[in-house]
C-alpha atoms as a PDB file:
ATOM      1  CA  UNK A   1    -171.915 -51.339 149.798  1.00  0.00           C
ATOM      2  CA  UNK A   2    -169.445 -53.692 151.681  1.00  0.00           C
ATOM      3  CA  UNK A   3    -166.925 -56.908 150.356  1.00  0.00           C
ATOM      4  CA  UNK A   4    -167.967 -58.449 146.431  1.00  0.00           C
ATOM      5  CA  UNK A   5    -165.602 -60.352 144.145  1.00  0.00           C
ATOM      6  CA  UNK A   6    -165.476 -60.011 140.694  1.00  0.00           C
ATOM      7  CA  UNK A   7    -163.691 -62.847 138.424  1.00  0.00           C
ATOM      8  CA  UNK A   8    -161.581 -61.727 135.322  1.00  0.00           C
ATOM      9  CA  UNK A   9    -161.258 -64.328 132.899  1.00  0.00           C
ATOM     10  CA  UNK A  10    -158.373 -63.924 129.910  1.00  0.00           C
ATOM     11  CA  UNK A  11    -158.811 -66.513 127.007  1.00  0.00           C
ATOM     12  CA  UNK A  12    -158.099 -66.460 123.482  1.00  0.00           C
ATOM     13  CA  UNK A  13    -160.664 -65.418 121.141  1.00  0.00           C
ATOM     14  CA  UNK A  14    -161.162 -68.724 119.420  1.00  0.00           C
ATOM     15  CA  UNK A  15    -162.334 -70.795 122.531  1.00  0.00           C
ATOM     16  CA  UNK A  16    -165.528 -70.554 124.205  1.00  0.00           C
ATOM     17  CA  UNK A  17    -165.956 -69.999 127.721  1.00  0.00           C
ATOM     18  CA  UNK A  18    -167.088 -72.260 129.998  1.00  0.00           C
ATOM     19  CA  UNK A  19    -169.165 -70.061 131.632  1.00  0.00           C
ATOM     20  CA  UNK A  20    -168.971 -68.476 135.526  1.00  0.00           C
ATOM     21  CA  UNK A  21    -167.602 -71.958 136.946  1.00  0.00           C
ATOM     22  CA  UNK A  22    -164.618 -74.066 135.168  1.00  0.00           C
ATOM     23  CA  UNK A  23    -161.365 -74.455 133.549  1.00  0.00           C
ATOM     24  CA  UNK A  24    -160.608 -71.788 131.254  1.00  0.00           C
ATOM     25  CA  UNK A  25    -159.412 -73.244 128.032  1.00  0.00           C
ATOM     26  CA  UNK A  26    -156.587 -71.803 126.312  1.00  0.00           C
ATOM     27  CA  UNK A  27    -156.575 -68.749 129.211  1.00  0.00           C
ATOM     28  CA  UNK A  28    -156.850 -68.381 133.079  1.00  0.00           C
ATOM     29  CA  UNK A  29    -159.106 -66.588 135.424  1.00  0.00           C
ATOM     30  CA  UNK A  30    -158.569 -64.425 138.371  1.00  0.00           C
ATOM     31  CA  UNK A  31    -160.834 -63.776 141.102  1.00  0.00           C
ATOM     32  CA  UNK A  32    -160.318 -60.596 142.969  1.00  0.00           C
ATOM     33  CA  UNK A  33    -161.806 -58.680 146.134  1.00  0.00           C
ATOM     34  CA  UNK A  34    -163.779 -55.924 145.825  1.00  0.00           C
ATOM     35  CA  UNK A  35    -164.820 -53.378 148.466  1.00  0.00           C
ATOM     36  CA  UNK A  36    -167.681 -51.362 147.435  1.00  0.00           C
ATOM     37  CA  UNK A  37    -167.757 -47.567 149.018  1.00  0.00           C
ATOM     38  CA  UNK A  38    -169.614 -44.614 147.917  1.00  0.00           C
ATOM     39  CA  UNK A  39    -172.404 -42.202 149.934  1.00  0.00           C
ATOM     40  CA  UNK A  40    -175.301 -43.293 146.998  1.00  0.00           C
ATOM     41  CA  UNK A  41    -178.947 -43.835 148.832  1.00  0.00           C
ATOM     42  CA  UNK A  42    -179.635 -47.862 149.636  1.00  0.00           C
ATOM     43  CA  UNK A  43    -181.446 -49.522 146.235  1.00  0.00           C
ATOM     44  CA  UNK A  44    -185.018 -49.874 146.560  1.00  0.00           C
ATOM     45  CA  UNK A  45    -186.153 -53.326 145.792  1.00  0.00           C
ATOM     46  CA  UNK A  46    -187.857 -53.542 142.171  1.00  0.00           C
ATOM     47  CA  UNK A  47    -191.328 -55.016 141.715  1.00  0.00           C
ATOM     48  CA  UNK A  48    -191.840 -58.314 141.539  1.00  0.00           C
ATOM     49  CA  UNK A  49    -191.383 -59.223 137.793  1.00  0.00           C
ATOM     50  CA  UNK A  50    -193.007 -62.948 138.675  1.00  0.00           C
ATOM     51  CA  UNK A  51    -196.054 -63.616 137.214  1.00  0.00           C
ATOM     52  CA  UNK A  52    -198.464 -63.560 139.880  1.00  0.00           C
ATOM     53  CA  UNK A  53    -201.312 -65.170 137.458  1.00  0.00           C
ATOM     54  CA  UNK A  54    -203.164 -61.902 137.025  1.00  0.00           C
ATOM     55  CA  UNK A  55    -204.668 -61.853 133.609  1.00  0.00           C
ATOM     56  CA  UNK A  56    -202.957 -58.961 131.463  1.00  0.00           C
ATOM     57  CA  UNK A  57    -206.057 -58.891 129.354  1.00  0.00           C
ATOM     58  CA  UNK A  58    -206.868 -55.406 128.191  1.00  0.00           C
ATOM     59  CA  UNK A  59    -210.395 -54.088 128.985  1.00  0.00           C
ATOM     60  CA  UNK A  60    -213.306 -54.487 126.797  1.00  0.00           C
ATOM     61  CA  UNK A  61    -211.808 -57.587 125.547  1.00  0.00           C
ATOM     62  CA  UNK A  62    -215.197 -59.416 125.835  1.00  0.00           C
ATOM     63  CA  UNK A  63    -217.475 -56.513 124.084  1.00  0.00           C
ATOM     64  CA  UNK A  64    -215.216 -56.370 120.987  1.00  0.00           C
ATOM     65  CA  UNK A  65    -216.472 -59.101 119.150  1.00  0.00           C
ATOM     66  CA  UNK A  66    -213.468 -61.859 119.552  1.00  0.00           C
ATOM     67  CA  UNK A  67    -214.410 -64.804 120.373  1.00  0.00           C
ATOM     68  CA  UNK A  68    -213.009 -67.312 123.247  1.00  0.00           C
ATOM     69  CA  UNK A  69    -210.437 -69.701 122.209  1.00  0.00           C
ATOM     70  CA  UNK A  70    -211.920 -73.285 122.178  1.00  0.00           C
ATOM     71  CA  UNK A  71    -209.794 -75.514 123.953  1.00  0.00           C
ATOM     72  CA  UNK A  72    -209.908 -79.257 123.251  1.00  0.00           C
ATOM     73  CA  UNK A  73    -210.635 -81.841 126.091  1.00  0.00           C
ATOM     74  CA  UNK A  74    -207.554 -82.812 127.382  1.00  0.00           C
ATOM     75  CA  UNK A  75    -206.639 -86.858 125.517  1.00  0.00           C
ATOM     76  CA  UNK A  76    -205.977 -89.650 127.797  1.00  0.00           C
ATOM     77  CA  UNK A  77    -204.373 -93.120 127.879  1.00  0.00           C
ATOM     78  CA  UNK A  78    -205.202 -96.173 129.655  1.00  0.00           C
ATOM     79  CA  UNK A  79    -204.064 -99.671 129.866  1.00  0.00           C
ATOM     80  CA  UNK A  80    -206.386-101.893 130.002  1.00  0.00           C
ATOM     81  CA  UNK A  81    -205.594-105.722 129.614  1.00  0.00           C
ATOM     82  CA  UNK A  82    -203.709-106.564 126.755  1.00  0.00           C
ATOM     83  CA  UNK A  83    -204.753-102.537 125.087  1.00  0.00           C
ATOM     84  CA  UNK A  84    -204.299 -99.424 125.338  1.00  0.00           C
ATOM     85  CA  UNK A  85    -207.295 -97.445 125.224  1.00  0.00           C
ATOM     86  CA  UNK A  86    -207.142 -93.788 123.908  1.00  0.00           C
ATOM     87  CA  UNK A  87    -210.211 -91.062 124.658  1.00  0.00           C
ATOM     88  CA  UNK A  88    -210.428 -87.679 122.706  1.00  0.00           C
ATOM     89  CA  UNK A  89    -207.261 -88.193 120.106  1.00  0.00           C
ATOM     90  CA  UNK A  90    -206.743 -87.331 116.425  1.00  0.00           C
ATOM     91  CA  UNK A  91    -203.564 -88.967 116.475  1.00  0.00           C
ATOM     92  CA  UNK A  92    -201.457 -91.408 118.641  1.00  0.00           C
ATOM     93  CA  UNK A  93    -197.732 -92.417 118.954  1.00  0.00           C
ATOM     94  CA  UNK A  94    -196.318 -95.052 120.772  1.00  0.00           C
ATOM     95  CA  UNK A  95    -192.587 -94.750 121.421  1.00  0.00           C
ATOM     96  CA  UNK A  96    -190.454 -97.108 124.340  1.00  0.00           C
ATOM     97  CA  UNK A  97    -189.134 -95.506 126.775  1.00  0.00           C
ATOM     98  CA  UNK A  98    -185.884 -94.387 125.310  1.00  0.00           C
ATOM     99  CA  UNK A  99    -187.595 -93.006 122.149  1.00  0.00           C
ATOM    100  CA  UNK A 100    -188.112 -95.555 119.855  1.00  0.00           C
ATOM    101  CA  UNK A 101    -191.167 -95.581 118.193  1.00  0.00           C
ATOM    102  CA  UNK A 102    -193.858 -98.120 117.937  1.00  0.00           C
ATOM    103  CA  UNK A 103    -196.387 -97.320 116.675  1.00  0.00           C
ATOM    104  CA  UNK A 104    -198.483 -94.117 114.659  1.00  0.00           C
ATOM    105  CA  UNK A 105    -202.482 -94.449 114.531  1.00  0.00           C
ATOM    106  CA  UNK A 106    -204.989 -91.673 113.225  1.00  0.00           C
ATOM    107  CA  UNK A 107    -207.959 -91.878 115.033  1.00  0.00           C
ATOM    108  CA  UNK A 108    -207.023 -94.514 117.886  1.00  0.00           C
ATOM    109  CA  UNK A 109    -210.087 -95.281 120.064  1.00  0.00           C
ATOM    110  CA  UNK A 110    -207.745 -98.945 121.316  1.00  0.00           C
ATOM    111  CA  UNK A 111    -203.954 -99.423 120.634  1.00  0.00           C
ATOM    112  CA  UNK A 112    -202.687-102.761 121.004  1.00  0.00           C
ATOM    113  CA  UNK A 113    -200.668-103.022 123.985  1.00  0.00           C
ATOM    114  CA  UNK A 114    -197.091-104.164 123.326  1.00  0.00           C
ATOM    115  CA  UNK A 115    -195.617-107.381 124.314  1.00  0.00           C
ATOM    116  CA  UNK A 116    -193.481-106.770 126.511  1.00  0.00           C
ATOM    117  CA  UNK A 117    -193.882-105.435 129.773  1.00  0.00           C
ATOM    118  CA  UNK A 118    -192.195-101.952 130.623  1.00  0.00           C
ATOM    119  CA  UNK A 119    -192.655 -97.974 130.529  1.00  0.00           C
ATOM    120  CA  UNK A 120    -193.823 -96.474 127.332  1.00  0.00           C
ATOM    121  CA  UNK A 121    -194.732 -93.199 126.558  1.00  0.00           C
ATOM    122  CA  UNK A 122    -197.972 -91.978 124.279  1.00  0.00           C
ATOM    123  CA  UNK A 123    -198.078 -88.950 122.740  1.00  0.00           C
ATOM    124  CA  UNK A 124    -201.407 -87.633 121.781  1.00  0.00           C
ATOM    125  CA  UNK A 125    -202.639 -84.887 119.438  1.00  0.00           C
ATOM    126  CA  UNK A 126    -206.061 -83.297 119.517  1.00  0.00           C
ATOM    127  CA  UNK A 127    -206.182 -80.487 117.213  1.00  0.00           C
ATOM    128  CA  UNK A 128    -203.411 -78.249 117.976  1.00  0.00           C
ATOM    129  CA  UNK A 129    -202.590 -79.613 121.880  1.00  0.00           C
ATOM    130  CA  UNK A 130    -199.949 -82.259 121.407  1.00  0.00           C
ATOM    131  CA  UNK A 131    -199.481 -84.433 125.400  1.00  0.00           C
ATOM    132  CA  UNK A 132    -197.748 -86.829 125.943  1.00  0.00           C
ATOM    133  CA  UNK A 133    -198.085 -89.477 128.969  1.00  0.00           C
ATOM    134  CA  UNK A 134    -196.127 -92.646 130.696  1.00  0.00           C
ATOM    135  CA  UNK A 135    -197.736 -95.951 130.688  1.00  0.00           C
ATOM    136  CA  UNK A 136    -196.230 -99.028 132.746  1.00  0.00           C
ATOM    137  CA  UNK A 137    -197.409-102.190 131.225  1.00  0.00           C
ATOM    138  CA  UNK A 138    -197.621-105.428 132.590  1.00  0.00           C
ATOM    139  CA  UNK A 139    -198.449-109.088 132.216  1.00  0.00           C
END
């Protein structure tokens, strides 16, 4: 109950709106005041829809025989010296820092570091868990 607005937007059928904020194209909008009366009881507020982290898991979950997912340890990257030195990776991609890549090893334990000093990004893959992670390196 009380004052609301509601916006009326006329455009043609062949241009796409720009959404609730914008120049219509090909059309024009109208915004309007709205009182809102009636005698309807106040809304109750709805429960929280969030998720609050609670596992949803249904009950005898652990008695019916299925097994625990096994999670991979998570891969890391570190620069050290002139390398970069890779723990718990199948695969490794170096790209710069506006996505060009540099380099694709299978197995990397060390990665040559490139030459020239800036951000780069390495994206790791152990098994299914593909991360990726910034580097800065420097001479």
């Amino acid at each position: 109950m009380g004052r609301s607005r509601i916006r009326m937007v006329f455009t043609d059928a062949w241009s796409p709106h720009p959404g609730p904020v914008g120049l219509t194209a090909k059309g024009f909008s109208i915004d309007l005041g709205l009182e809102i009366t009636g005698n309807n009881a106040e809304r109750q507020p709805t429960p929280s829809r969030i998720d609050e982290g609670v596992s949803d898991e249904p009950d005898q979950l652990r008695a019916s025989g299925i097994a625990e997912p096994v999670v991979p340890a998570v891969s890391r990257a570190v620069v050290k010296g002139s390398s970069i030195v890779i723990d718990n990776a199948e695969k490794a991609w170096v790209y710069t820092i506006d996505g060009r890549l540099l380099s694709f090893t299978k197995h990397p334990t060390v990665i040559k570091a490139p030459a020239v000093t800036g951000v780069y990004i390495v994206r790791m893959q152990q098994g299914n868990v593909i991360r990726s992670q910034k580097l800065t390196i420097g001479r």
